[in-house]
PDB file of N, CA and C in Angstrom:
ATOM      1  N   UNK A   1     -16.320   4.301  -0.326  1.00  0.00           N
ATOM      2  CA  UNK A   1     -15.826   3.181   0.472  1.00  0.00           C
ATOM      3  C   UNK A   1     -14.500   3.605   1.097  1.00  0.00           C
ATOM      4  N   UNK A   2     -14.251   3.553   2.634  1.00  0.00           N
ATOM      5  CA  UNK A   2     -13.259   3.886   3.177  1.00  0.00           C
ATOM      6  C   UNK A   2     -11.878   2.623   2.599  1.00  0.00           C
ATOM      7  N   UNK A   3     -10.846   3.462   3.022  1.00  0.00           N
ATOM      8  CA  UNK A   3      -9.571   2.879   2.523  1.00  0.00           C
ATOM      9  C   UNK A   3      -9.311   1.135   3.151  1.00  0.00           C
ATOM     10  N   UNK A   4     -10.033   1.503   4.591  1.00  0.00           N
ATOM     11  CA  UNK A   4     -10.131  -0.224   5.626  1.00  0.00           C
ATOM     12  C   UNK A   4     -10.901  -0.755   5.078  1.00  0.00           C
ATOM     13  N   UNK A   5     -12.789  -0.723   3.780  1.00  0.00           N
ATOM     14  CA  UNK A   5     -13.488  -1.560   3.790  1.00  0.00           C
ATOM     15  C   UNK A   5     -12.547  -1.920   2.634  1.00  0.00           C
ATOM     16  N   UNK A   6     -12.100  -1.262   1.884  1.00  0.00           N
ATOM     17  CA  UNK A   6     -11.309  -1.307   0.346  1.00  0.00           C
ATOM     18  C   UNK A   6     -10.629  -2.448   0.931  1.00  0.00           C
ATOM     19  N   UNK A   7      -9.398  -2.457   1.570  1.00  0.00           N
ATOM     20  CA  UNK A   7      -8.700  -3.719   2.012  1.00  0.00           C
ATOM     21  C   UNK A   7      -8.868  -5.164   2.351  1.00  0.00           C
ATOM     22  N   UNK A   8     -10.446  -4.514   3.346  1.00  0.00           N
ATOM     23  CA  UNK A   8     -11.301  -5.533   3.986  1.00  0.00           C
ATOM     24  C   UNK A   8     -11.910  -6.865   2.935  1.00  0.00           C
ATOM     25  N   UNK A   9     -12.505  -5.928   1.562  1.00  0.00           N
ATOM     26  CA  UNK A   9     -13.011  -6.612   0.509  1.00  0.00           C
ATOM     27  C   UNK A   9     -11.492  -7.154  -0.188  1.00  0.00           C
ATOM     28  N   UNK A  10     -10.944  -6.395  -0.372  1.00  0.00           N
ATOM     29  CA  UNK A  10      -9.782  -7.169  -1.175  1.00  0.00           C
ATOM     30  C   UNK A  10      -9.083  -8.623  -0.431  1.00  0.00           C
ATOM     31  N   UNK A  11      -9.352  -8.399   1.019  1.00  0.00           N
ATOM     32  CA  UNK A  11      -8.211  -9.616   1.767  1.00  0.00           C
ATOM     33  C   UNK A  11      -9.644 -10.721   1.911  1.00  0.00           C
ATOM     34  N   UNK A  12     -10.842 -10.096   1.300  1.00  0.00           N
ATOM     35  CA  UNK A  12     -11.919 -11.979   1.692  1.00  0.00           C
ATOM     36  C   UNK A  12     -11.999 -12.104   0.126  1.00  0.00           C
ATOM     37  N   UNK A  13     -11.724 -11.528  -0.520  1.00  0.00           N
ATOM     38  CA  UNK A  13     -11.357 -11.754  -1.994  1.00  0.00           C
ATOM     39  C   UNK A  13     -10.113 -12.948  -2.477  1.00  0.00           C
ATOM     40  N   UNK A  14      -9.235 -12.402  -1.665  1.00  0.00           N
ATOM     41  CA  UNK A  14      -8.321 -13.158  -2.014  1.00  0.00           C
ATOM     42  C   UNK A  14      -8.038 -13.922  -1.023  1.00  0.00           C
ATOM     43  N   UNK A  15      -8.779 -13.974  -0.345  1.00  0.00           N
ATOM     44  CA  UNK A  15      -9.021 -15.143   0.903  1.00  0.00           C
ATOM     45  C   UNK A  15      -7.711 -15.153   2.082  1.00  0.00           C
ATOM     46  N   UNK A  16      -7.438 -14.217   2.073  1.00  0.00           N
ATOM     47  CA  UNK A  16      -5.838 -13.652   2.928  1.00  0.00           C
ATOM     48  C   UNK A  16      -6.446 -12.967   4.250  1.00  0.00           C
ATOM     49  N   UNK A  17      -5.672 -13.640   5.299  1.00  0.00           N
ATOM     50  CA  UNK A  17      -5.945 -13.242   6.686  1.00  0.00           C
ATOM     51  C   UNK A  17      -5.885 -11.384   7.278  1.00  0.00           C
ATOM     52  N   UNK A  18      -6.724 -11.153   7.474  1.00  0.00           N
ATOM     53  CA  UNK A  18      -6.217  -9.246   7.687  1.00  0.00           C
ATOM     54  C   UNK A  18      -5.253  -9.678   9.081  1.00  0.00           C
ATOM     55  N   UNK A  19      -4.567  -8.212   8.922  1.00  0.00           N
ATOM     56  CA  UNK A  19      -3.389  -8.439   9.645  1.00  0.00           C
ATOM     57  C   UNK A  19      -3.990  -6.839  10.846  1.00  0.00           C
ATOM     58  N   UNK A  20      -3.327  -7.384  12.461  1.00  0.00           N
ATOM     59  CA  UNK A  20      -3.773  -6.104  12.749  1.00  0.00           C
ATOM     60  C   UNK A  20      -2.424  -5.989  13.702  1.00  0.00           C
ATOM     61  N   UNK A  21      -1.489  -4.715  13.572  1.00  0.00           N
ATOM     62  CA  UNK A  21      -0.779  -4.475  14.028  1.00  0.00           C
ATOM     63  C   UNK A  21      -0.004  -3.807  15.241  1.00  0.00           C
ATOM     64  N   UNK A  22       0.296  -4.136  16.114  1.00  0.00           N
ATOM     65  CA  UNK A  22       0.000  -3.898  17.541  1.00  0.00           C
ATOM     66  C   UNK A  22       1.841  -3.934  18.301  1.00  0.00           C
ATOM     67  N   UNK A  23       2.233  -2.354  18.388  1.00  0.00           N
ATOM     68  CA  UNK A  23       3.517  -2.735  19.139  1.00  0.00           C
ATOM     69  C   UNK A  23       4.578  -3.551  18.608  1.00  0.00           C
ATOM     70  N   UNK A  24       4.716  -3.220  16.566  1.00  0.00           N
ATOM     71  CA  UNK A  24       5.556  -4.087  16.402  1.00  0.00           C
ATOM     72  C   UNK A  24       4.925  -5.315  16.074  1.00  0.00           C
ATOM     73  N   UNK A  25       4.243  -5.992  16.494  1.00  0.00           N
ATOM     74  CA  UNK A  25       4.404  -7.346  16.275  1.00  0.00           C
ATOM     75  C   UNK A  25       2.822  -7.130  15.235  1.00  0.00           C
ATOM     76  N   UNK A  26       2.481  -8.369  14.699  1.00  0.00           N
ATOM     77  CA  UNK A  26       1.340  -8.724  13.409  1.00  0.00           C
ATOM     78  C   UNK A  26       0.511 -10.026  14.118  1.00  0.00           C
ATOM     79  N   UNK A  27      -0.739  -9.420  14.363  1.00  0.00           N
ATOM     80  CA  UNK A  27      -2.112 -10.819  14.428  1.00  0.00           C
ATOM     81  C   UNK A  27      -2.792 -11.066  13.035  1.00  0.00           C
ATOM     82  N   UNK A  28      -3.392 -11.636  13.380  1.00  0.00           N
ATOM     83  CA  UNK A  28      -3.550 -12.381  12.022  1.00  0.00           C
ATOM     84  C   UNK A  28      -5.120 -12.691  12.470  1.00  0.00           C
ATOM     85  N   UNK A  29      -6.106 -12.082  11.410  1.00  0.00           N
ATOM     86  CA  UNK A  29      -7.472 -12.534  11.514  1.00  0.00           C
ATOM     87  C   UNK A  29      -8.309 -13.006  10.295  1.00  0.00           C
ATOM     88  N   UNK A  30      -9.298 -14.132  10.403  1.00  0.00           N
ATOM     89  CA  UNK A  30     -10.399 -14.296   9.342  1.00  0.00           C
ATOM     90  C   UNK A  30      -9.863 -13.405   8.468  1.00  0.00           C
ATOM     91  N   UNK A  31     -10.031 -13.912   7.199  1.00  0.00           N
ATOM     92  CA  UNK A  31     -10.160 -13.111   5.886  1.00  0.00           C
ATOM     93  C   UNK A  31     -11.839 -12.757   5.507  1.00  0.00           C
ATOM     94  N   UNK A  32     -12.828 -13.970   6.442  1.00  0.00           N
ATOM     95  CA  UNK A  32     -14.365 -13.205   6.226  1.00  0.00           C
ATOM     96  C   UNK A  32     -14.862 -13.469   7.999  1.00  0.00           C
ATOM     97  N   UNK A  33     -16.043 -12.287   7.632  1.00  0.00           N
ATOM     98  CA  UNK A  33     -16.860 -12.697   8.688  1.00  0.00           C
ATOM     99  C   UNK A  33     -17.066 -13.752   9.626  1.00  0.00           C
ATOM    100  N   UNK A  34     -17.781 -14.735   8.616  1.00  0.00           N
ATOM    101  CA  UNK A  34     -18.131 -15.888   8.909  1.00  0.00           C
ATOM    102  C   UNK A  34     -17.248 -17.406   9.373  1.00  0.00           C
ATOM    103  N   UNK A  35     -15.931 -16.758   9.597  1.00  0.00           N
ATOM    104  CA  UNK A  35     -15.122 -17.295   9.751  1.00  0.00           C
ATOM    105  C   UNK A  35     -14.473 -17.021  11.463  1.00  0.00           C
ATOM    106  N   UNK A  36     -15.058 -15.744  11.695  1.00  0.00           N
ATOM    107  CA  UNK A  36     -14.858 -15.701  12.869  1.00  0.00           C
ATOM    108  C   UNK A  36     -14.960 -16.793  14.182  1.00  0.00           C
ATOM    109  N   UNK A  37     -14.514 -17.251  14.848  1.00  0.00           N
ATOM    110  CA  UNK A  37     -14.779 -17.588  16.450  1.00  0.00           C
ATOM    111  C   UNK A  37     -16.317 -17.729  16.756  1.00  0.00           C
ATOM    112  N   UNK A  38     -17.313 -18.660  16.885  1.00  0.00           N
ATOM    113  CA  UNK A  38     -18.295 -18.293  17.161  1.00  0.00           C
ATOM    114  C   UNK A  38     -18.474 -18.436  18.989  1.00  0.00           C
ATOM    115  N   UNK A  39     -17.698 -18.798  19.349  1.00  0.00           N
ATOM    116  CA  UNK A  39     -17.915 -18.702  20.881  1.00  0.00           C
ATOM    117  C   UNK A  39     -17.145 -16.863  21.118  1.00  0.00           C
ATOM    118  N   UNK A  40     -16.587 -16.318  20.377  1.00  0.00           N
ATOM    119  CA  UNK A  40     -16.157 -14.596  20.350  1.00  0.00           C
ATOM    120  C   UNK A  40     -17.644 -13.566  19.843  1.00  0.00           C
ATOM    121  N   UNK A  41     -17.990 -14.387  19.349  1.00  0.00           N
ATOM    122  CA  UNK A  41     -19.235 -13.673  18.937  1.00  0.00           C
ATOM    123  C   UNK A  41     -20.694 -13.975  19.735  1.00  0.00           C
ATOM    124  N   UNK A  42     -20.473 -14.958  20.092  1.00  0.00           N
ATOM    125  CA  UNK A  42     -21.819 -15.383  21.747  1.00  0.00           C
ATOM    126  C   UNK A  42     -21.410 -13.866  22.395  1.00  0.00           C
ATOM    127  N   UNK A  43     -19.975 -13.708  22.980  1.00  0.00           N
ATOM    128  CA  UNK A  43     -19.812 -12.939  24.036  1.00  0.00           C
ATOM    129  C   UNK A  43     -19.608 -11.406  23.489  1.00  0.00           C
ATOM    130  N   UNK A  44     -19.761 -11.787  22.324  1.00  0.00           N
ATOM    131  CA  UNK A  44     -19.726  -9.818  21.889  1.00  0.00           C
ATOM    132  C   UNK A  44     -21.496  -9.862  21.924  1.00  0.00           C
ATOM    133  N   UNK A  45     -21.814 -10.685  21.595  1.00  0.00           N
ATOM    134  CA  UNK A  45     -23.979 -10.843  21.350  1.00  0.00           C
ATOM    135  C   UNK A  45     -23.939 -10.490  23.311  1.00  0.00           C
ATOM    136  N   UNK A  46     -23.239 -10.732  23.938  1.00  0.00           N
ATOM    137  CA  UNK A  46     -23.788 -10.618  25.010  1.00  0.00           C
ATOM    138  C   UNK A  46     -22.935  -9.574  25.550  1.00  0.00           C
ATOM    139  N   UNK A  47     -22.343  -8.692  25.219  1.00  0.00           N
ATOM    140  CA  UNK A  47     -22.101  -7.455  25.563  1.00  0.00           C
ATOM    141  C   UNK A  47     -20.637  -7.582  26.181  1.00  0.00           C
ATOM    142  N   UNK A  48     -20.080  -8.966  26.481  1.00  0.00           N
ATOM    143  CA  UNK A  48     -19.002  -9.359  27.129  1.00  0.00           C
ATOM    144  C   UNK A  48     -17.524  -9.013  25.938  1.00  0.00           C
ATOM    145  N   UNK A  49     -17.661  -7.192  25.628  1.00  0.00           N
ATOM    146  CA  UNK A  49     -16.679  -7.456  24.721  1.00  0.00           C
ATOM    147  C   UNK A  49     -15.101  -7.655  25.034  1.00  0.00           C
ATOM    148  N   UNK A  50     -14.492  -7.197  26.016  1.00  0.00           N
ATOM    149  CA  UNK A  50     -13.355  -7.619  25.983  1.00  0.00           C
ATOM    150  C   UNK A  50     -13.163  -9.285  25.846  1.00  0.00           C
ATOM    151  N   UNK A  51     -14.183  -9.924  26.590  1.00  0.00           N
ATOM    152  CA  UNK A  51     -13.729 -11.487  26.613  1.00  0.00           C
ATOM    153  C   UNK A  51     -14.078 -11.785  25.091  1.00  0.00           C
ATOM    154  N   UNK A  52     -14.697 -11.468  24.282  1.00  0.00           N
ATOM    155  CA  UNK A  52     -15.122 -11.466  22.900  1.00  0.00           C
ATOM    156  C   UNK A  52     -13.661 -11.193  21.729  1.00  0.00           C
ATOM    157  N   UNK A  53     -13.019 -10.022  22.480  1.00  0.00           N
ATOM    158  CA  UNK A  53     -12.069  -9.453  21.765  1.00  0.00           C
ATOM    159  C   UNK A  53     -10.496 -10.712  21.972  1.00  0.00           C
ATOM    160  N   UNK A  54     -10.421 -10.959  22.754  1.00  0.00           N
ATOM    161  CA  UNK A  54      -9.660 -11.811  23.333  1.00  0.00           C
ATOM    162  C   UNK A  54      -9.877 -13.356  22.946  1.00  0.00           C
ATOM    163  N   UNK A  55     -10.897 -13.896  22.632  1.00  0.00           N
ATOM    164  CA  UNK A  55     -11.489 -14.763  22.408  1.00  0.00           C
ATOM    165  C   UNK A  55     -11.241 -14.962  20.444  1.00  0.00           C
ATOM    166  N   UNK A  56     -11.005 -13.626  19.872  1.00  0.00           N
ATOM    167  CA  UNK A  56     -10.692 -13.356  18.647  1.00  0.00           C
ATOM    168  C   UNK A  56      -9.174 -13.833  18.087  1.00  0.00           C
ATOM    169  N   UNK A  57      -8.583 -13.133  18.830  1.00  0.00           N
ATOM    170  CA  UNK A  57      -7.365 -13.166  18.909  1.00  0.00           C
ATOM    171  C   UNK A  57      -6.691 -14.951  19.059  1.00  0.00           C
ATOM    172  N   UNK A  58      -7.464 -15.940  19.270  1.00  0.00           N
ATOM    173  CA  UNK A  58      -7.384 -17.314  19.495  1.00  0.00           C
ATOM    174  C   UNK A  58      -5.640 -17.391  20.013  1.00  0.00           C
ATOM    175  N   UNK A  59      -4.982 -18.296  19.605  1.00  0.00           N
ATOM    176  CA  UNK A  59      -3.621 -18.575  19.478  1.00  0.00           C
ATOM    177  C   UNK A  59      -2.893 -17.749  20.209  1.00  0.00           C
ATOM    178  N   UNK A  60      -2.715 -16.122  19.921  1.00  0.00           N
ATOM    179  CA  UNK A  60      -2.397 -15.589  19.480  1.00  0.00           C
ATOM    180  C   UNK A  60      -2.550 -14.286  21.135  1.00  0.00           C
ATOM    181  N   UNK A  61      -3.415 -14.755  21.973  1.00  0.00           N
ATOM    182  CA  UNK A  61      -4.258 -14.248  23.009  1.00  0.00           C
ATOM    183  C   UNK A  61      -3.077 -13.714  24.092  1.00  0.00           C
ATOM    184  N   UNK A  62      -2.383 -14.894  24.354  1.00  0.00           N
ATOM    185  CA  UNK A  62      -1.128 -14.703  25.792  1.00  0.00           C
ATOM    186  C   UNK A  62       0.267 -13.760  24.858  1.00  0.00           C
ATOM    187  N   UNK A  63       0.075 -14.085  23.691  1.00  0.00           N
ATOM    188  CA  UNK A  63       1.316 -12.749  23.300  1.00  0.00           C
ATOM    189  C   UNK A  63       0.678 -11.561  23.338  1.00  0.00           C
ATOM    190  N   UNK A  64      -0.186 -11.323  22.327  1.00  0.00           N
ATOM    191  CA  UNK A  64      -0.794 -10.013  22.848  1.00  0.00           C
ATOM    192  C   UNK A  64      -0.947  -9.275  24.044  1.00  0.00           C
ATOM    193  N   UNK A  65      -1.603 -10.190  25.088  1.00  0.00           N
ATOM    194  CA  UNK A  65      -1.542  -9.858  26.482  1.00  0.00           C
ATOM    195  C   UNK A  65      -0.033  -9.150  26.862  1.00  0.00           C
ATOM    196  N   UNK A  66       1.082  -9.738  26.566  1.00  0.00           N
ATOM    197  CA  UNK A  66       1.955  -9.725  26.924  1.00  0.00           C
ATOM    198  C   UNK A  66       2.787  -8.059  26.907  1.00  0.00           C
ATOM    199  N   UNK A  67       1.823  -7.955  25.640  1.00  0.00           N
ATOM    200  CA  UNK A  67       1.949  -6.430  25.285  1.00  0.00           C
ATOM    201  C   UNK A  67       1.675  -5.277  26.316  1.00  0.00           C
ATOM    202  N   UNK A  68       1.339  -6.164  27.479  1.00  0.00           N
ATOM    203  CA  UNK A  68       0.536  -5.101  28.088  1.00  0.00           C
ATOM    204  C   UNK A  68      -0.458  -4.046  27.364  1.00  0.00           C
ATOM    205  N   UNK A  69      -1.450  -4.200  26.974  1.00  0.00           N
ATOM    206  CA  UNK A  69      -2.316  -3.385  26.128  1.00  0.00           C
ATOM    207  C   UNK A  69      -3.349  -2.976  26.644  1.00  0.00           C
ATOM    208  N   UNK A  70      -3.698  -1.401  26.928  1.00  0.00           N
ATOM    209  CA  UNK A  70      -4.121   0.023  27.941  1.00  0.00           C
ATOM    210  C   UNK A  70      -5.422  -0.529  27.514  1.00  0.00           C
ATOM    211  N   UNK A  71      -6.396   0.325  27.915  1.00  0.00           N
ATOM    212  CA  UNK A  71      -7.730   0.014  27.695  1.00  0.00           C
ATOM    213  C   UNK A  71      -7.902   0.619  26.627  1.00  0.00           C
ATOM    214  N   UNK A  72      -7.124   1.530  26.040  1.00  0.00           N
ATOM    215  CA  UNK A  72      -7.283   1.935  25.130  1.00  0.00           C
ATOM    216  C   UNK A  72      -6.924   1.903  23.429  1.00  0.00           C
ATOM    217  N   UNK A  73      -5.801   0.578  24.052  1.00  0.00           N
ATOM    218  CA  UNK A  73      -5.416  -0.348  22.931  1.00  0.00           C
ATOM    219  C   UNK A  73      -6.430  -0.960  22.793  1.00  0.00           C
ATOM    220  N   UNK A  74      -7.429  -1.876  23.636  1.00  0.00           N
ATOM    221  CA  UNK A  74      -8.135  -2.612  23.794  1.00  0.00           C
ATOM    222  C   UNK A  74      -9.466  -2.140  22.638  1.00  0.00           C
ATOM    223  N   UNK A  75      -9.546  -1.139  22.850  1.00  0.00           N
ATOM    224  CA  UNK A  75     -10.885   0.260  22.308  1.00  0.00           C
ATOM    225  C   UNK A  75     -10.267   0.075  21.097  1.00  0.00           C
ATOM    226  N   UNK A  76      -8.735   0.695  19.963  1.00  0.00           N
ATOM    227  CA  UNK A  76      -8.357   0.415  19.214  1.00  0.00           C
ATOM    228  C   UNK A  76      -8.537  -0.649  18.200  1.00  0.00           C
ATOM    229  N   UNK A  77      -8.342  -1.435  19.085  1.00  0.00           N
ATOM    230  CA  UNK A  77      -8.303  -3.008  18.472  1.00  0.00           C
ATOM    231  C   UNK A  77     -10.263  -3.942  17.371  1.00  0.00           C
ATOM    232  N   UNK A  78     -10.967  -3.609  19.059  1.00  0.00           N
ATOM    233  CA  UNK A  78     -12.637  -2.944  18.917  1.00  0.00           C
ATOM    234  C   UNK A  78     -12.620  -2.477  17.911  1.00  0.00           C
ATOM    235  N   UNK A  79     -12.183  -1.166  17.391  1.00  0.00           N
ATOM    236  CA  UNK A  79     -12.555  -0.242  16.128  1.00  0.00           C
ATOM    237  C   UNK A  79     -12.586  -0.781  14.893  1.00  0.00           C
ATOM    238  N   UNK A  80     -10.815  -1.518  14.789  1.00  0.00           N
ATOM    239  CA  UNK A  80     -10.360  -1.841  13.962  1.00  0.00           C
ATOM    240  C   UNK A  80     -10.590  -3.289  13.303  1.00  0.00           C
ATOM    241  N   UNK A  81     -11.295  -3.730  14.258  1.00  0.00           N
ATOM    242  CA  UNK A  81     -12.495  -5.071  14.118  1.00  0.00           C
ATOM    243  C   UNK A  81     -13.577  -4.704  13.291  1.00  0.00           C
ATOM    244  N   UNK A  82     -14.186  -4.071  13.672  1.00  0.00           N
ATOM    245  CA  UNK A  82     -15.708  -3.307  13.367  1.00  0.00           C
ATOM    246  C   UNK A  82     -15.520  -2.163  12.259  1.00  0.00           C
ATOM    247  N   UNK A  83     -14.439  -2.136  12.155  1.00  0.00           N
ATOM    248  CA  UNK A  83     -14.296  -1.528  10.505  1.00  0.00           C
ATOM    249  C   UNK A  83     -13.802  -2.485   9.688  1.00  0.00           C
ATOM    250  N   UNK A  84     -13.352  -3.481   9.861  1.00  0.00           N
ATOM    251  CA  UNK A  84     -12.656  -4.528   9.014  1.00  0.00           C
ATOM    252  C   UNK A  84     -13.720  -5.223   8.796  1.00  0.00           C
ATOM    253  N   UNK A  85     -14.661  -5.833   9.617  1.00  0.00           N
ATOM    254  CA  UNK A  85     -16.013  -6.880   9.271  1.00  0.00           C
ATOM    255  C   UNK A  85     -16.924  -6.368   8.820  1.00  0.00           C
ATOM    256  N   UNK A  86     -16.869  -4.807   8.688  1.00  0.00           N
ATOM    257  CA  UNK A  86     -17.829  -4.047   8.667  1.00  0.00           C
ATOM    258  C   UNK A  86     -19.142  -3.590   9.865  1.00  0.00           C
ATOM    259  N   UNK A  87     -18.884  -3.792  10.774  1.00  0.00           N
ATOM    260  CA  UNK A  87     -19.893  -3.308  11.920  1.00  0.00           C
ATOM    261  C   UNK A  87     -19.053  -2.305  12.852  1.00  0.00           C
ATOM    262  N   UNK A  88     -19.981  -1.524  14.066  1.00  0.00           N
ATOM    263  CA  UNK A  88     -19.778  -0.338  14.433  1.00  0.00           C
ATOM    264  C   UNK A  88     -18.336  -0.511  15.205  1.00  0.00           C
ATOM    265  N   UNK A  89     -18.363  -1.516  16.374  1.00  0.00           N
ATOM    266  CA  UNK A  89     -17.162  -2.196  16.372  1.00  0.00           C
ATOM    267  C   UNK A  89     -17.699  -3.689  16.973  1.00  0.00           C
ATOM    268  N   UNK A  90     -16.411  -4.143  17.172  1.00  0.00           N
ATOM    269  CA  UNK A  90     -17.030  -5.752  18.051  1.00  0.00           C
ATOM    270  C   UNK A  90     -17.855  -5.625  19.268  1.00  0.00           C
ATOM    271  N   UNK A  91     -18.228  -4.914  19.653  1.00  0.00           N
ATOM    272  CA  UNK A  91     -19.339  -4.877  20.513  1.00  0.00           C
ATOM    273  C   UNK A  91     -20.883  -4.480  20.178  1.00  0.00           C
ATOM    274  N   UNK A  92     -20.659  -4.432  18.699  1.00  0.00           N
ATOM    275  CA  UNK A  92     -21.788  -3.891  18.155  1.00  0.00           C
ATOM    276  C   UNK A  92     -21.794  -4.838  16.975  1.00  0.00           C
ATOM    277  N   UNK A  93     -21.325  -6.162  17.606  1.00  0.00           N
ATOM    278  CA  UNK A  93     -21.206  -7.252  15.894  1.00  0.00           C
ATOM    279  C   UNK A  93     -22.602  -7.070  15.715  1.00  0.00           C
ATOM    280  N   UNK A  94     -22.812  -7.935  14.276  1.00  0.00           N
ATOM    281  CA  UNK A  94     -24.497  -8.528  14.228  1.00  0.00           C
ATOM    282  C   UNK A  94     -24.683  -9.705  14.856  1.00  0.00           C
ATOM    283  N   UNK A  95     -23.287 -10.159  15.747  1.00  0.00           N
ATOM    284  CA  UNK A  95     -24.047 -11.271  16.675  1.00  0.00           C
ATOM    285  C   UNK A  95     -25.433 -10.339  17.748  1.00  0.00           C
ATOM    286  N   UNK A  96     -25.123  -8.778  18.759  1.00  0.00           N
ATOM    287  CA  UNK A  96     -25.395  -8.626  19.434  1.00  0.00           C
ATOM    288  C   UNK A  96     -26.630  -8.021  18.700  1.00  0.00           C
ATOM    289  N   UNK A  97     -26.784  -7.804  17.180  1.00  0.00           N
ATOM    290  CA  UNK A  97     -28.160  -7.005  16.891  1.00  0.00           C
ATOM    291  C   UNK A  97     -29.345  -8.210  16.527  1.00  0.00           C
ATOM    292  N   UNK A  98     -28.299  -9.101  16.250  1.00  0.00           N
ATOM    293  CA  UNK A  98     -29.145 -10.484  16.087  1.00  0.00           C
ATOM    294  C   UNK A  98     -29.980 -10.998  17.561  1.00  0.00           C
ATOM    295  N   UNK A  99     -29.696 -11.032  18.457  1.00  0.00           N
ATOM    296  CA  UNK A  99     -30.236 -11.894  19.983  1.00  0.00           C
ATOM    297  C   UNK A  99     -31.441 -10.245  20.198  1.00  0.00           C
TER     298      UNK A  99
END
């Protein structure tokens, strides 16, 4: 088990928000799956992942932005989703293997 699922299980264990860190500043996500956004997960099922990824981020959406964040933060962020929930990344939730 990688060191991210290790964490992943420990923070829906203890029911604590994973934290994902970006430029200094801390977002704050679901401690499970199923807790996710389900209108973020329509649009990752439909391939629409940035609006999916953004859609995650709830609250929390216009600071991030603010970060100005490359496409490749964007890709980052993706990864670090999809290793935390356990899928390939958010564009590959089991919303999109489900439809």
């Amino acid at each position: 088990m990688s060191e991210t699922a290790k964490k992943a299980a420990l923070s829906e264990v203890k029911n604590k928000p994973h934290v994902y860190t970006f430029k200094g500043e801390r977002f704050e996500f679901p401690p499970r799956m199923d807790d996710l956004p389900g209108r973020a997960m329509r649009k990752l099922g439909k391939g629409e992942t940035l609006e999916g990824l953004y859609l995650m981020l709830g609250d929390d959406e216009e600071r991030f932005d603010a970060l100005n964040p490359t496409f490749g933060d964007l890709q980052a962020l993706d990864k670090w989703i999809g290793k935390t929930y356990g899928f390939g990344s958010a564009g590959e939730s089991r919303a999109s293997k489900d439809s």
